[in-house]
C-alpha atoms as a PDB file:
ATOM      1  CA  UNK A   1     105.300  99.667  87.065  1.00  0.00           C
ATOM      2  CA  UNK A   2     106.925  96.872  89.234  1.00  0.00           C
ATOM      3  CA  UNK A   3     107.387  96.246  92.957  1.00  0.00           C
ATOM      4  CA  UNK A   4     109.955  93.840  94.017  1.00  0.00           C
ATOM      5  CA  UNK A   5     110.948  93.175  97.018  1.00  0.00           C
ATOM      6  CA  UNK A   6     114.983  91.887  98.048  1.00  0.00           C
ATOM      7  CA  UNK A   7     115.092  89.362 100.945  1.00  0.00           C
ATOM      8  CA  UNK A   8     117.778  87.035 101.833  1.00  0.00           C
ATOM      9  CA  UNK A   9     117.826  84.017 104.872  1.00  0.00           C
ATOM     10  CA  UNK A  10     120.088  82.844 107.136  1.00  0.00           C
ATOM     11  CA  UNK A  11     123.703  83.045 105.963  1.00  0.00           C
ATOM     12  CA  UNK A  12     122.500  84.589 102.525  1.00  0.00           C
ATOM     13  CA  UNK A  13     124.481  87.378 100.866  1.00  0.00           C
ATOM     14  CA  UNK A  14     123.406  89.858  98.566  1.00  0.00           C
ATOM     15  CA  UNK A  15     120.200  91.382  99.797  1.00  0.00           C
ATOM     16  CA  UNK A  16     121.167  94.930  99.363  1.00  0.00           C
ATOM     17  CA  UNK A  17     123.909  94.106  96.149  1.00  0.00           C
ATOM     18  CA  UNK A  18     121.122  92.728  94.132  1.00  0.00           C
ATOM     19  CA  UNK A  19     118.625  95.359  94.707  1.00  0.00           C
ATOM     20  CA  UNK A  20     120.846  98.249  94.256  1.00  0.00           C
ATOM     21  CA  UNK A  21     121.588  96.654  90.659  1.00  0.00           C
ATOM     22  CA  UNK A  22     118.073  95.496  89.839  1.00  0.00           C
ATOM     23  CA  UNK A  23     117.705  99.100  90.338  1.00  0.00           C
ATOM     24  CA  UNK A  24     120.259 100.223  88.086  1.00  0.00           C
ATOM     25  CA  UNK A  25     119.568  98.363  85.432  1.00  0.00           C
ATOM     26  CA  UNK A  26     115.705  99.417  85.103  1.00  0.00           C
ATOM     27  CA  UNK A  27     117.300 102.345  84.029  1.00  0.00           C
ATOM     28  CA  UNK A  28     115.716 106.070  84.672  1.00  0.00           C
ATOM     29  CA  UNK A  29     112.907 105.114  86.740  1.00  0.00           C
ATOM     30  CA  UNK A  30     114.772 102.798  89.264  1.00  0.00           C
ATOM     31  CA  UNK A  31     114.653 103.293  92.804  1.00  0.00           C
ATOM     32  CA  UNK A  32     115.740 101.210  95.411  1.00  0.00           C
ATOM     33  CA  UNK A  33     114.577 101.739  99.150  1.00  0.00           C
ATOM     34  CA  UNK A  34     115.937 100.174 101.830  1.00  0.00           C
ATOM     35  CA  UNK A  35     113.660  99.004 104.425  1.00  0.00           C
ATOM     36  CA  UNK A  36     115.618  97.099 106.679  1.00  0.00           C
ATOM     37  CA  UNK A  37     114.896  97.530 110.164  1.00  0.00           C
ATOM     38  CA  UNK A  38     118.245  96.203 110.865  1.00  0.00           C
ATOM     39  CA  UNK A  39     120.025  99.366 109.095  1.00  0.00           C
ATOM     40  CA  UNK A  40     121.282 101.009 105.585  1.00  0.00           C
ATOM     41  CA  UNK A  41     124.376  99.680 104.021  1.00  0.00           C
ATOM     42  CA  UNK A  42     124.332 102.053 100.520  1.00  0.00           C
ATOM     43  CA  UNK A  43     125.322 105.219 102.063  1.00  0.00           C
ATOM     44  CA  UNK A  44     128.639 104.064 103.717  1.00  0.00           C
ATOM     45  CA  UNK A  45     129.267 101.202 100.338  1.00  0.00           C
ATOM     46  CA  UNK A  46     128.826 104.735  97.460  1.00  0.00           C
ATOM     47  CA  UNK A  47     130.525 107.477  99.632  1.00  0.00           C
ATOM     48  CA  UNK A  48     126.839 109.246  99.838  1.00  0.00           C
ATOM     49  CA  UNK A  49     125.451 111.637 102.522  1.00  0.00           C
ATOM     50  CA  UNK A  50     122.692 109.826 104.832  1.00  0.00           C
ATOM     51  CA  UNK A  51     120.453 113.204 104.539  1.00  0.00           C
ATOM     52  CA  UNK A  52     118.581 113.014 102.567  1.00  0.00           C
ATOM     53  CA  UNK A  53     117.209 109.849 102.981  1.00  0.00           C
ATOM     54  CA  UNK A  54     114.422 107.708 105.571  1.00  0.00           C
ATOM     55  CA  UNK A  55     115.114 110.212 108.333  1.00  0.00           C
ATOM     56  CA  UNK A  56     114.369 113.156 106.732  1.00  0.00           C
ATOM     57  CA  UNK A  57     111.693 111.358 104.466  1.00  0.00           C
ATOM     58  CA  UNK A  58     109.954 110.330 108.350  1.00  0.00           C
ATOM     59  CA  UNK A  59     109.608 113.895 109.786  1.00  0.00           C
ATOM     60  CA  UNK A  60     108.841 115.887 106.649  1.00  0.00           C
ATOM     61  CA  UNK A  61     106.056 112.897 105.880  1.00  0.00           C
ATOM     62  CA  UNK A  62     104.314 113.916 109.254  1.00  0.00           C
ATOM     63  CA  UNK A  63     101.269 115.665 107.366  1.00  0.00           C
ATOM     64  CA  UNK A  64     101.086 113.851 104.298  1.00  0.00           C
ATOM     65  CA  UNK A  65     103.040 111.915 101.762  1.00  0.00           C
ATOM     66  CA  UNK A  66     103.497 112.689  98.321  1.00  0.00           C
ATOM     67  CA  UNK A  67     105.514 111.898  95.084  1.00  0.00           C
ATOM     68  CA  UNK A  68     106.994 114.873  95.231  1.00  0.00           C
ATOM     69  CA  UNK A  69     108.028 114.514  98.746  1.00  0.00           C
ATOM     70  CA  UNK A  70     109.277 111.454  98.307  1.00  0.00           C
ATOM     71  CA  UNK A  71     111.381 112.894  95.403  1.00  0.00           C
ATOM     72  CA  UNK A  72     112.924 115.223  97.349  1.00  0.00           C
ATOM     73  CA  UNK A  73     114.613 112.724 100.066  1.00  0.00           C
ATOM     74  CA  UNK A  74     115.971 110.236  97.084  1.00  0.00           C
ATOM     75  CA  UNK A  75     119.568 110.839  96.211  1.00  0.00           C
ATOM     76  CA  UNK A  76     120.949 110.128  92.729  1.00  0.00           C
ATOM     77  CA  UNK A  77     123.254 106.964  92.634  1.00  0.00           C
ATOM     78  CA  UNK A  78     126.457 106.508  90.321  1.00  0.00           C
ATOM     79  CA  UNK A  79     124.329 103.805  88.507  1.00  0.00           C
ATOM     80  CA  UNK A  80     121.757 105.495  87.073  1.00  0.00           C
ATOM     81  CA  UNK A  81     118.918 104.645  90.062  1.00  0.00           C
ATOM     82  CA  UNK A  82     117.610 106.655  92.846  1.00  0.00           C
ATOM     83  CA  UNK A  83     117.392 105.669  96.570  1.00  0.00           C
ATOM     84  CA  UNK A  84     116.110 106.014  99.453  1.00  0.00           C
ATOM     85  CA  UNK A  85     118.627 105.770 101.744  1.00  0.00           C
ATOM     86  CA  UNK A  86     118.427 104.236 105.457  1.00  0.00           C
ATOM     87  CA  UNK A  87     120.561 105.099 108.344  1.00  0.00           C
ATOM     88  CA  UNK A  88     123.198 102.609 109.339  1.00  0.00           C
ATOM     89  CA  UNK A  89     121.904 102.661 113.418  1.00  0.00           C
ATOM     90  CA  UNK A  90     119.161  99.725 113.702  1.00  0.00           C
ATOM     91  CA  UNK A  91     116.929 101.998 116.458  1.00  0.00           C
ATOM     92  CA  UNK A  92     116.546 105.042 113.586  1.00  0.00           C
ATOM     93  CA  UNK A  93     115.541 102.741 111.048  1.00  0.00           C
ATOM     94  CA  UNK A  94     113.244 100.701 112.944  1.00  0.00           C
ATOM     95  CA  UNK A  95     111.877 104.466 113.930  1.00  0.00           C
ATOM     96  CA  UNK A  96     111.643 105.723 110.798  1.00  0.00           C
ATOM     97  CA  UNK A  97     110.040 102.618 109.094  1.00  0.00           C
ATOM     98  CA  UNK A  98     107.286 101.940 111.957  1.00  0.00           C
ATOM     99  CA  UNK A  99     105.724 105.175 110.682  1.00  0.00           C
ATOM    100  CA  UNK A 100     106.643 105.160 106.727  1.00  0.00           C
ATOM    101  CA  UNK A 101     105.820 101.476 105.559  1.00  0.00           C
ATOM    102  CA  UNK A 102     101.891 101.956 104.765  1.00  0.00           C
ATOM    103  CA  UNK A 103     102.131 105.286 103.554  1.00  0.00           C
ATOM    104  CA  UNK A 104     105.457 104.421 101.405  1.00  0.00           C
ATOM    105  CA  UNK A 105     102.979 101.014  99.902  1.00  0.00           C
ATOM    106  CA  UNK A 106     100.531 103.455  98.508  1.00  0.00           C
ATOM    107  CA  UNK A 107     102.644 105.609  97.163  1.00  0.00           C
ATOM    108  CA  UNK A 108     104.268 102.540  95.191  1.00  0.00           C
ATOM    109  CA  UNK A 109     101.810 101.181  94.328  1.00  0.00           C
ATOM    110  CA  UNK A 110     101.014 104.211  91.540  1.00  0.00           C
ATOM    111  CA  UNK A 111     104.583 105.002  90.572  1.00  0.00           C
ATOM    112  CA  UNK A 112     105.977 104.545  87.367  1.00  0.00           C
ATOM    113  CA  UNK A 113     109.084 102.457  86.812  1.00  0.00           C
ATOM    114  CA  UNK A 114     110.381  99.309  88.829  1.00  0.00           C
ATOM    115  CA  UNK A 115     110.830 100.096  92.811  1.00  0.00           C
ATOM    116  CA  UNK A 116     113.206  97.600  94.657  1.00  0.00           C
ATOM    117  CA  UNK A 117     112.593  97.306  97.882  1.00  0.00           C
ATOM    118  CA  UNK A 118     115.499  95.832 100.417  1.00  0.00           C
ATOM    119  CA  UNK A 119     114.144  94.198 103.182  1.00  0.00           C
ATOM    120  CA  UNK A 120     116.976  92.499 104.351  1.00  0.00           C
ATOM    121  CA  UNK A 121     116.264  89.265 106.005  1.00  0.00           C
ATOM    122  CA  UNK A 122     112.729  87.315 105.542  1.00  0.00           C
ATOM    123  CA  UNK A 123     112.365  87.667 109.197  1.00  0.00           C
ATOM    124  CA  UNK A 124     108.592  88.135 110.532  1.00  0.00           C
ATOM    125  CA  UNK A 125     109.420  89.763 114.024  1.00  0.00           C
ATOM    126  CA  UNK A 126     111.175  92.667 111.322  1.00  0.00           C
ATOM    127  CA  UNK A 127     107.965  93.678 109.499  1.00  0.00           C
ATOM    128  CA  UNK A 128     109.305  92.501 105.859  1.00  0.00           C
ATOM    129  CA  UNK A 129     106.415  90.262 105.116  1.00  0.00           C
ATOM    130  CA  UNK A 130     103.854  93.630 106.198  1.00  0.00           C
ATOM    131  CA  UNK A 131     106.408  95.145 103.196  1.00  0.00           C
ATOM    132  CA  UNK A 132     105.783  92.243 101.037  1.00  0.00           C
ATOM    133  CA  UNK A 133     102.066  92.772 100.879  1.00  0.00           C
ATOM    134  CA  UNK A 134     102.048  95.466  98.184  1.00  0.00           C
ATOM    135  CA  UNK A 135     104.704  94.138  96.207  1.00  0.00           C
ATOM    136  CA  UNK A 136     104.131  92.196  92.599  1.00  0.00           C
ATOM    137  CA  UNK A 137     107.230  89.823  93.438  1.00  0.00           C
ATOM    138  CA  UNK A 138     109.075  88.938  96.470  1.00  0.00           C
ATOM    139  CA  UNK A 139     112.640  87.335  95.829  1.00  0.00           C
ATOM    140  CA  UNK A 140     113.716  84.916  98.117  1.00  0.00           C
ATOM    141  CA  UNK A 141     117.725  84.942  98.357  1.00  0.00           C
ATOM    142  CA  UNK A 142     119.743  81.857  99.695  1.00  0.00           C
ATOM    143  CA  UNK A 143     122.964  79.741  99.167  1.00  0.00           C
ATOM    144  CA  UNK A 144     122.270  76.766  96.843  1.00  0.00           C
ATOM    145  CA  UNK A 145     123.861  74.159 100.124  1.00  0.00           C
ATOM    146  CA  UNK A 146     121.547  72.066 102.377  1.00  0.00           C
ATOM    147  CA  UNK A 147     121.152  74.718 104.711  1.00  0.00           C
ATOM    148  CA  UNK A 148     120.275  77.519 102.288  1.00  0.00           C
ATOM    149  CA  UNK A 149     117.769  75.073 100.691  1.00  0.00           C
ATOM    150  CA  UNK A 150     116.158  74.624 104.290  1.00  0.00           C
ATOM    151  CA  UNK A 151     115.736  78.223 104.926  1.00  0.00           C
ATOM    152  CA  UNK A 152     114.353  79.407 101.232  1.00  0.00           C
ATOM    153  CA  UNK A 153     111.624  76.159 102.285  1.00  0.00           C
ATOM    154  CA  UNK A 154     110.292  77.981 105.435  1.00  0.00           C
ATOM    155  CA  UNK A 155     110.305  81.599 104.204  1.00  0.00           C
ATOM    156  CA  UNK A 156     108.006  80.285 100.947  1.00  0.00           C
ATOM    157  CA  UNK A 157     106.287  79.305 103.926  1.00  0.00           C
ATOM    158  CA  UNK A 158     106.426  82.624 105.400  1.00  0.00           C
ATOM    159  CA  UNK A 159     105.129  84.014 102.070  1.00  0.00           C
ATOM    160  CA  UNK A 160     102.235  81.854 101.733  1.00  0.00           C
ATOM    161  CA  UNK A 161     100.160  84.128  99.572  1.00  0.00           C
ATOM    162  CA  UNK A 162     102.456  86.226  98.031  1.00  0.00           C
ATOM    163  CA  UNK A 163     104.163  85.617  94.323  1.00  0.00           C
ATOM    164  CA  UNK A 164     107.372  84.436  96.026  1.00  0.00           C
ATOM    165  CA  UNK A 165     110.884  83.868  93.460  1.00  0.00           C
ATOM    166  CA  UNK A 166     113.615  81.987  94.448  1.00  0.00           C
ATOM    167  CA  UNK A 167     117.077  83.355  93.516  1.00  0.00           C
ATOM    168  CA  UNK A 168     119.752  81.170  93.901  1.00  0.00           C
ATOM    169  CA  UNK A 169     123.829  82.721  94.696  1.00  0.00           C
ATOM    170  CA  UNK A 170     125.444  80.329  92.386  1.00  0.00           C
ATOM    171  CA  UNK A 171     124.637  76.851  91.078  1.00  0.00           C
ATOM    172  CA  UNK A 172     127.103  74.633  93.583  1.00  0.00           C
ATOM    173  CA  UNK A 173     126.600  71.971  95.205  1.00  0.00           C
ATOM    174  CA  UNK A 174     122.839  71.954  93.859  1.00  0.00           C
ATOM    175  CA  UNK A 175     122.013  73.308  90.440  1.00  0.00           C
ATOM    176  CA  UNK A 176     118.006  74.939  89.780  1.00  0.00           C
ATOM    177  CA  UNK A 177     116.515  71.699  88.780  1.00  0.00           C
ATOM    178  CA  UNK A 178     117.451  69.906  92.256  1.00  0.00           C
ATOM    179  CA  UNK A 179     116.407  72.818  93.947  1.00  0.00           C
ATOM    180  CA  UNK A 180     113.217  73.085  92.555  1.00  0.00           C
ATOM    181  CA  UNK A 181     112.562  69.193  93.070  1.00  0.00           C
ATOM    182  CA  UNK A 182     113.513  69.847  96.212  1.00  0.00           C
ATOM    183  CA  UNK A 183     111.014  72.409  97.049  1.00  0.00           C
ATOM    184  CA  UNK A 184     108.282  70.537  95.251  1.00  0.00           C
ATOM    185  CA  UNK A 185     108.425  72.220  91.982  1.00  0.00           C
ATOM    186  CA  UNK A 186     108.575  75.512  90.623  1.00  0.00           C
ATOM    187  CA  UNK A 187     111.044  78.303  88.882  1.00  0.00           C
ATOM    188  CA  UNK A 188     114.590  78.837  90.383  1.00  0.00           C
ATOM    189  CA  UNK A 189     116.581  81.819  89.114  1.00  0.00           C
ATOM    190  CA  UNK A 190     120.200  81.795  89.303  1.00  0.00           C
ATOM    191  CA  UNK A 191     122.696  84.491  89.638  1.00  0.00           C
ATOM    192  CA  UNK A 192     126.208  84.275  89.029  1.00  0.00           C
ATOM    193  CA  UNK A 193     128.385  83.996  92.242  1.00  0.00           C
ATOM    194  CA  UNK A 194     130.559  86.502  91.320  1.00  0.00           C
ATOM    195  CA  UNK A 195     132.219  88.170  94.069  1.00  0.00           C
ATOM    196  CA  UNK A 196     134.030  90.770  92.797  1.00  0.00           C
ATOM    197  CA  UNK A 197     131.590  91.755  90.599  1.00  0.00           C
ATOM    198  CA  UNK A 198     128.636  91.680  93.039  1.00  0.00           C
ATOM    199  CA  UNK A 199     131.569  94.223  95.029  1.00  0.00           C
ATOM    200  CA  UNK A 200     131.323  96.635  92.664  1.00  0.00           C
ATOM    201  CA  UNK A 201     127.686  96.585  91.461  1.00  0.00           C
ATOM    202  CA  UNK A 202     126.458  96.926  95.328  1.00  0.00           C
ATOM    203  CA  UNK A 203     128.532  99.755  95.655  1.00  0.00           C
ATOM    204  CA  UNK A 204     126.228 101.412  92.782  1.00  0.00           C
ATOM    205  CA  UNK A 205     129.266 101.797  90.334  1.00  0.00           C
ATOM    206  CA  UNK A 206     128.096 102.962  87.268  1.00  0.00           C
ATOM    207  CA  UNK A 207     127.911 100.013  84.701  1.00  0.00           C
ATOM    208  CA  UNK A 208     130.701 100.765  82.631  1.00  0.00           C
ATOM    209  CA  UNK A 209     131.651  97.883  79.399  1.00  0.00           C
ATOM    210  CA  UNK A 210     133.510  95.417  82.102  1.00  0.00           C
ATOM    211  CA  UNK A 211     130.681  95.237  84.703  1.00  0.00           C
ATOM    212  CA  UNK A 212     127.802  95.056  81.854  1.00  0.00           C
ATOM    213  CA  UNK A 213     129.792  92.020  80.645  1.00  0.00           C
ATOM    214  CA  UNK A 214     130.472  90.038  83.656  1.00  0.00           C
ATOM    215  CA  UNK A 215     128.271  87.133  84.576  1.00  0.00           C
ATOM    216  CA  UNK A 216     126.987  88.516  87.221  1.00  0.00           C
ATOM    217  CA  UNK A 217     125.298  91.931  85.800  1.00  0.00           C
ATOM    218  CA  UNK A 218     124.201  89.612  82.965  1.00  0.00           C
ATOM    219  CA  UNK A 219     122.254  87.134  85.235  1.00  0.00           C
ATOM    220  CA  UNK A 220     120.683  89.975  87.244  1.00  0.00           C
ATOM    221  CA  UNK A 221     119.437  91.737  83.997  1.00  0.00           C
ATOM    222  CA  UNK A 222     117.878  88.535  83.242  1.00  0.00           C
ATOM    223  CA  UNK A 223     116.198  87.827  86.211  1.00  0.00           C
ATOM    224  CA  UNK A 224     114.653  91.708  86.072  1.00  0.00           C
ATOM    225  CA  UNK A 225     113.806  90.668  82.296  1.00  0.00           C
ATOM    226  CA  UNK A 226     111.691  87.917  83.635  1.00  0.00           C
ATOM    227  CA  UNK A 227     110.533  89.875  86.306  1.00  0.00           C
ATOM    228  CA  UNK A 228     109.302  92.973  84.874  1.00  0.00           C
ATOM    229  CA  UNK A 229     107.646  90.976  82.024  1.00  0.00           C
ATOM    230  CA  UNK A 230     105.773  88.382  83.832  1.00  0.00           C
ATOM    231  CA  UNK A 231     104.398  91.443  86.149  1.00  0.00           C
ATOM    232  CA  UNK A 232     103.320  93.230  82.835  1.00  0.00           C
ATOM    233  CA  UNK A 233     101.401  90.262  81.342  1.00  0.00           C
ATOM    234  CA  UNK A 234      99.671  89.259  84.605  1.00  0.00           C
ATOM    235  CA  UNK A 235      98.575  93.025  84.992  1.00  0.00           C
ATOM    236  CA  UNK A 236      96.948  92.835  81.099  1.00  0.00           C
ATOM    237  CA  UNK A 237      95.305  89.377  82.019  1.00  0.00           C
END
């Protein structure tokens, strides 16, 4: 069992791509939820219905949430992963998150298999840091320029506390070992900046031989390689 949650900063890209394919590429027991109060973007990018999804989840959770129930409002993506789809209108999600996020943390916190959680920005007026709580990781997404450097500094601020990752979109103009320096020390994962294959992934395409073979799907499976096995060895310790 892993919790990660997907948060980008200022001018950052991705969010939502690179948790629908961390997702995918946990295999069976991936599901990615997206719990940005600023509205869903998976529906409209896979051609899927919005119900079932958070809006259903919200009024059937009134007495009580279960696995089951929360089984019942996932639909089955083209990648292999579940998810918990958000609507696209800002007010319903906000709505429908306000009442789900504790109940939704619990629930997590016992299932089996790697739960990605989109939070969209690091923002705390948006409640992602209440989200980050529960989780075992929190990636930090950002643009390796001056700017996106900045930004990834306060939000580790932000996430004082909290196992915080930084994930860097492509190695130019700074490369990991700059940005960690940078940052005062440190891992920095990179993932390939890779735009057309990032397209197709975050449209939850299954992963057919091309997309399992592009830089970008590799770098991702990496990252969720060092992910899922640094949250396995700190639960044994």
């Amino acid at each position: 069992m892993t919790i990660i949650a997907v948060g980008g900063v200022k001018h950052a890209p991705g969010a939502t791509t690179l948790a629908v394919t961390l997702a995918g590429l946990a295999g069976d027991g991936g599901l990615v939820v997206e719990a940005d109060p600023q509205g869903g973007d998976i529906a409209a990018r896979s051609g899927l219905p919005l119900d079932p999804g958070l809006l259903t989840l919200a009024a059937a959770a009134r007495r009580g949430l279960t696995p089951q129930l929360l089984d019942a409002h996932t639909q089955r993506l083209a990648n292999g992963a579940t998810a918990l789809l958000a609507p696209s209108s800002p007010n319903h999600a906000h709505a429908a998150l306000a009442g789900l996020r504790a109940p939704l943390a619990s629930l997590f916190a016992t299932r089996a298999g790697v739960t990605v959680i989109d939070v969209g920005r690091w923002d705390p007026r948006s409640g992602a840091l209440e989200a980050a709580l529960n989780v075992d990781v929190a990636l930090v997404l950002f643009r390796p320029t001056v700017g996106g450097v900045e930004h990834a500094r306060t939000r580790l601020e932000l996430l004082s506390g909290i196992r915080a990752v930084l994930v860097a979109v492509g190695d130019h103009p700074y490369g990991a070992s700059e940005i960690s320096v940078a940052l005062g020390g440190g891992a920095v994962h990179v993932i390939a900046d890779d735009q057309r294959a990032a397209e197709i992934a975050g449209s939850a395409a299954p992963f057919d031989r091309w997309l399992r073979r592009t830089a970008y799907i590799r770098s991702v499976a990496a990252l969720l390689d060092a992910l899922t096995t640094t949250s396995a060895a700190e639960r044994a310790s």
